[in-house]
C-alpha atoms as a PDB file:
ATOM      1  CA  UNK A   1      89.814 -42.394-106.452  1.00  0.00           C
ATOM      2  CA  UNK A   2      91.215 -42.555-102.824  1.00  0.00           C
ATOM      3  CA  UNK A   3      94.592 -41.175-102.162  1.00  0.00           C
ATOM      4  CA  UNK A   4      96.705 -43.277 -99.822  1.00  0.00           C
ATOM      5  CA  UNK A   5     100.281 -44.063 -99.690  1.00  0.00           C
ATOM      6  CA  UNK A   6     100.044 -47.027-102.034  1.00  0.00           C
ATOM      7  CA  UNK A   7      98.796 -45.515-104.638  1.00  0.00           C
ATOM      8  CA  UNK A   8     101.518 -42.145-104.098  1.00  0.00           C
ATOM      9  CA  UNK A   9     104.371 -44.714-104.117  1.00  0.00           C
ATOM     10  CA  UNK A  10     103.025 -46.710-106.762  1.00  0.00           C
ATOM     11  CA  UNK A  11     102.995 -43.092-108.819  1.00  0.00           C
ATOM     12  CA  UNK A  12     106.069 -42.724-111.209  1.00  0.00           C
ATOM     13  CA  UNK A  13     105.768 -38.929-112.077  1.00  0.00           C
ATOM     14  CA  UNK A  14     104.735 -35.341-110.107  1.00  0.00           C
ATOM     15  CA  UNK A  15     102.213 -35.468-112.636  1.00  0.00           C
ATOM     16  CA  UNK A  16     100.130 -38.285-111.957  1.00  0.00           C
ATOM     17  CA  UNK A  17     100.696 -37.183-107.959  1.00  0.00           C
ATOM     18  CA  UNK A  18      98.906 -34.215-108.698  1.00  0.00           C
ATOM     19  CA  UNK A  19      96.477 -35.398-110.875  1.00  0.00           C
ATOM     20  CA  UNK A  20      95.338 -37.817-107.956  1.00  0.00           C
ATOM     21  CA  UNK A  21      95.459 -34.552-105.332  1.00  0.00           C
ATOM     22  CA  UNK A  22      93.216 -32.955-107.692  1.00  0.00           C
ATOM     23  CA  UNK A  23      90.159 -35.875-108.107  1.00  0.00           C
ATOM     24  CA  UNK A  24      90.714 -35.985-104.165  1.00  0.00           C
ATOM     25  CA  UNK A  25      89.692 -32.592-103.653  1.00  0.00           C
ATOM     26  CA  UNK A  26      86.865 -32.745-106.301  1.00  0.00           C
ATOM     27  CA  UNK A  27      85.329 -35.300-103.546  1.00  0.00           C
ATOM     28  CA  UNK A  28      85.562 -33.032-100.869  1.00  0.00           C
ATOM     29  CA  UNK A  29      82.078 -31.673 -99.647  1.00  0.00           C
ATOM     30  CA  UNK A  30      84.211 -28.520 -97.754  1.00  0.00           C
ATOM     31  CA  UNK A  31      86.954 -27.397 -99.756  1.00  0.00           C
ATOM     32  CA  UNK A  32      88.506 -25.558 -96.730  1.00  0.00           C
ATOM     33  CA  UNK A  33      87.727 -25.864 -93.307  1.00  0.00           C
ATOM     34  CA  UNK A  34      88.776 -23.582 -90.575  1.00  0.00           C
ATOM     35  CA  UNK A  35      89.471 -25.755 -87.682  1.00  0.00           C
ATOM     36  CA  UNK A  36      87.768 -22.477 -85.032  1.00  0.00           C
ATOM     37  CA  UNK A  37      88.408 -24.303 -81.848  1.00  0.00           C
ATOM     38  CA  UNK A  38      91.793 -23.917 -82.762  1.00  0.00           C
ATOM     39  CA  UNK A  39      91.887 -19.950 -83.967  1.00  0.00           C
ATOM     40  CA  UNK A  40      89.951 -19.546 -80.706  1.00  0.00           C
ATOM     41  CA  UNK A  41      92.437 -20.554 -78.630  1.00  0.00           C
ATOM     42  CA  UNK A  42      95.278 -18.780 -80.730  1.00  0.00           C
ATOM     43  CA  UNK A  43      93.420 -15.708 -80.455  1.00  0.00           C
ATOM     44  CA  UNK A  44      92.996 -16.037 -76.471  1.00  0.00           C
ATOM     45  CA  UNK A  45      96.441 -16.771 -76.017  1.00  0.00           C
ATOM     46  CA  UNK A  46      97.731 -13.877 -77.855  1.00  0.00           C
ATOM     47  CA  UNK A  47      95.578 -11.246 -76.156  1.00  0.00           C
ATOM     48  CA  UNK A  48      96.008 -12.395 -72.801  1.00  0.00           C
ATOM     49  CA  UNK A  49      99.662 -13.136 -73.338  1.00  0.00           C
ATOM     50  CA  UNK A  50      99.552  -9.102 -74.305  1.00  0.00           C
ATOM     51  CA  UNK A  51      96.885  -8.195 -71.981  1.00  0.00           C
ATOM     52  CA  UNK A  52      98.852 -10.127 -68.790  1.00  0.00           C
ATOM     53  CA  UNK A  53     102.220  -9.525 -70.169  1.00  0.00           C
ATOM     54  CA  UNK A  54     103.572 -13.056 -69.748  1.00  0.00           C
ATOM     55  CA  UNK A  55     106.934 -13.779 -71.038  1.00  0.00           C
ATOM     56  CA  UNK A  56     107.248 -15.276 -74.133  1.00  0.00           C
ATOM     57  CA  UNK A  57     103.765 -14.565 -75.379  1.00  0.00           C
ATOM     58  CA  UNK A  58     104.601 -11.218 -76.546  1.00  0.00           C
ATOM     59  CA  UNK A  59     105.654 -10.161 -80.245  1.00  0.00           C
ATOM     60  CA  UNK A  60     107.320  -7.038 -78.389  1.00  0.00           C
ATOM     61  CA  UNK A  61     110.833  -7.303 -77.976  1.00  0.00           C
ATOM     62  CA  UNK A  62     114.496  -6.421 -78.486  1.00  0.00           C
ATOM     63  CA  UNK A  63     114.855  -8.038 -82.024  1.00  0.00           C
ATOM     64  CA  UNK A  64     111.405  -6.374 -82.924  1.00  0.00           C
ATOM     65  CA  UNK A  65     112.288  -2.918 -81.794  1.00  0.00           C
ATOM     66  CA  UNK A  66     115.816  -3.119 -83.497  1.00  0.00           C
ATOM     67  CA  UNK A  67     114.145  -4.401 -86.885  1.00  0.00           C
ATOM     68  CA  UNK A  68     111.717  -1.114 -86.777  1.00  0.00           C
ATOM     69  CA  UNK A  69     115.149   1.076 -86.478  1.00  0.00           C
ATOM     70  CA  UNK A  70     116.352  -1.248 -89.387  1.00  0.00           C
ATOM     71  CA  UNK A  71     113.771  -0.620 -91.729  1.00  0.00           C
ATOM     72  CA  UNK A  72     113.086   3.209 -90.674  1.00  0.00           C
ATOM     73  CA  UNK A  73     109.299   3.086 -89.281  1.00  0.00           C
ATOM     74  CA  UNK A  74     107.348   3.002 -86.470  1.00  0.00           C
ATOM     75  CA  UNK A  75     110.152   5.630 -84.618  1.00  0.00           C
ATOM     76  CA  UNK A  76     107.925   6.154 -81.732  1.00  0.00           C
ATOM     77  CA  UNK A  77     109.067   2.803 -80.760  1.00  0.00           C
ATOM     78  CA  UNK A  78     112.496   2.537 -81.635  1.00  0.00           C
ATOM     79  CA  UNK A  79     114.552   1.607 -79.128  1.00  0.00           C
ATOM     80  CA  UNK A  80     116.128   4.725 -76.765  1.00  0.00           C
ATOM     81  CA  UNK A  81     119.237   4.440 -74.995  1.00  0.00           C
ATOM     82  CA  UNK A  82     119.102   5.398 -71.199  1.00  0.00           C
ATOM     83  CA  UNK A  83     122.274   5.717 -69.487  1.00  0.00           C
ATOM     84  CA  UNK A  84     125.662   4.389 -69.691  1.00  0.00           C
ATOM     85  CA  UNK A  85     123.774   1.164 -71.116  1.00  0.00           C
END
């Protein structure tokens, strides 16, 4: 059975949607595949974004620091005040 948007719009409950997603993925020789050329490249990108320090590739911020304070861990890196600031 081939799922394809005929079929889904000819489909009058949830039910019989499902039951078509199902007998799809019984024909399916992989049932998941990890697309790696992708995860590679999310995976360089994060470590040299942290390695280079490029803006906007970091996790490390403001917001992140104040959430730590908010839920009371990590207080080696809560945020310090210095100065009048």
């Amino acid at each position: 059975m081939m799922l394809n948007q005929k079929s889904i719009i000819k489909a009058k409950r949830g039910s019989e949607i499902q039951k078509m997603v199902n007998a799809r993925r019984n024909d399916l020789k992989l049932r998941h595949n990890l697309d790696v050329m992708h995860i590679e490249k999310n995976i360089c990108e994060s470590l040299l974004g942290t390695f280079f320090a490029l803006p906007g590739k970091s996790k490390d911020s403001i917001n992140a620091r104040l959430d730590f304070k908010d839920l009371g861990i990590r207080k080696d890196l809560h945020l310090k005040r210095d100065g009048d600031t």
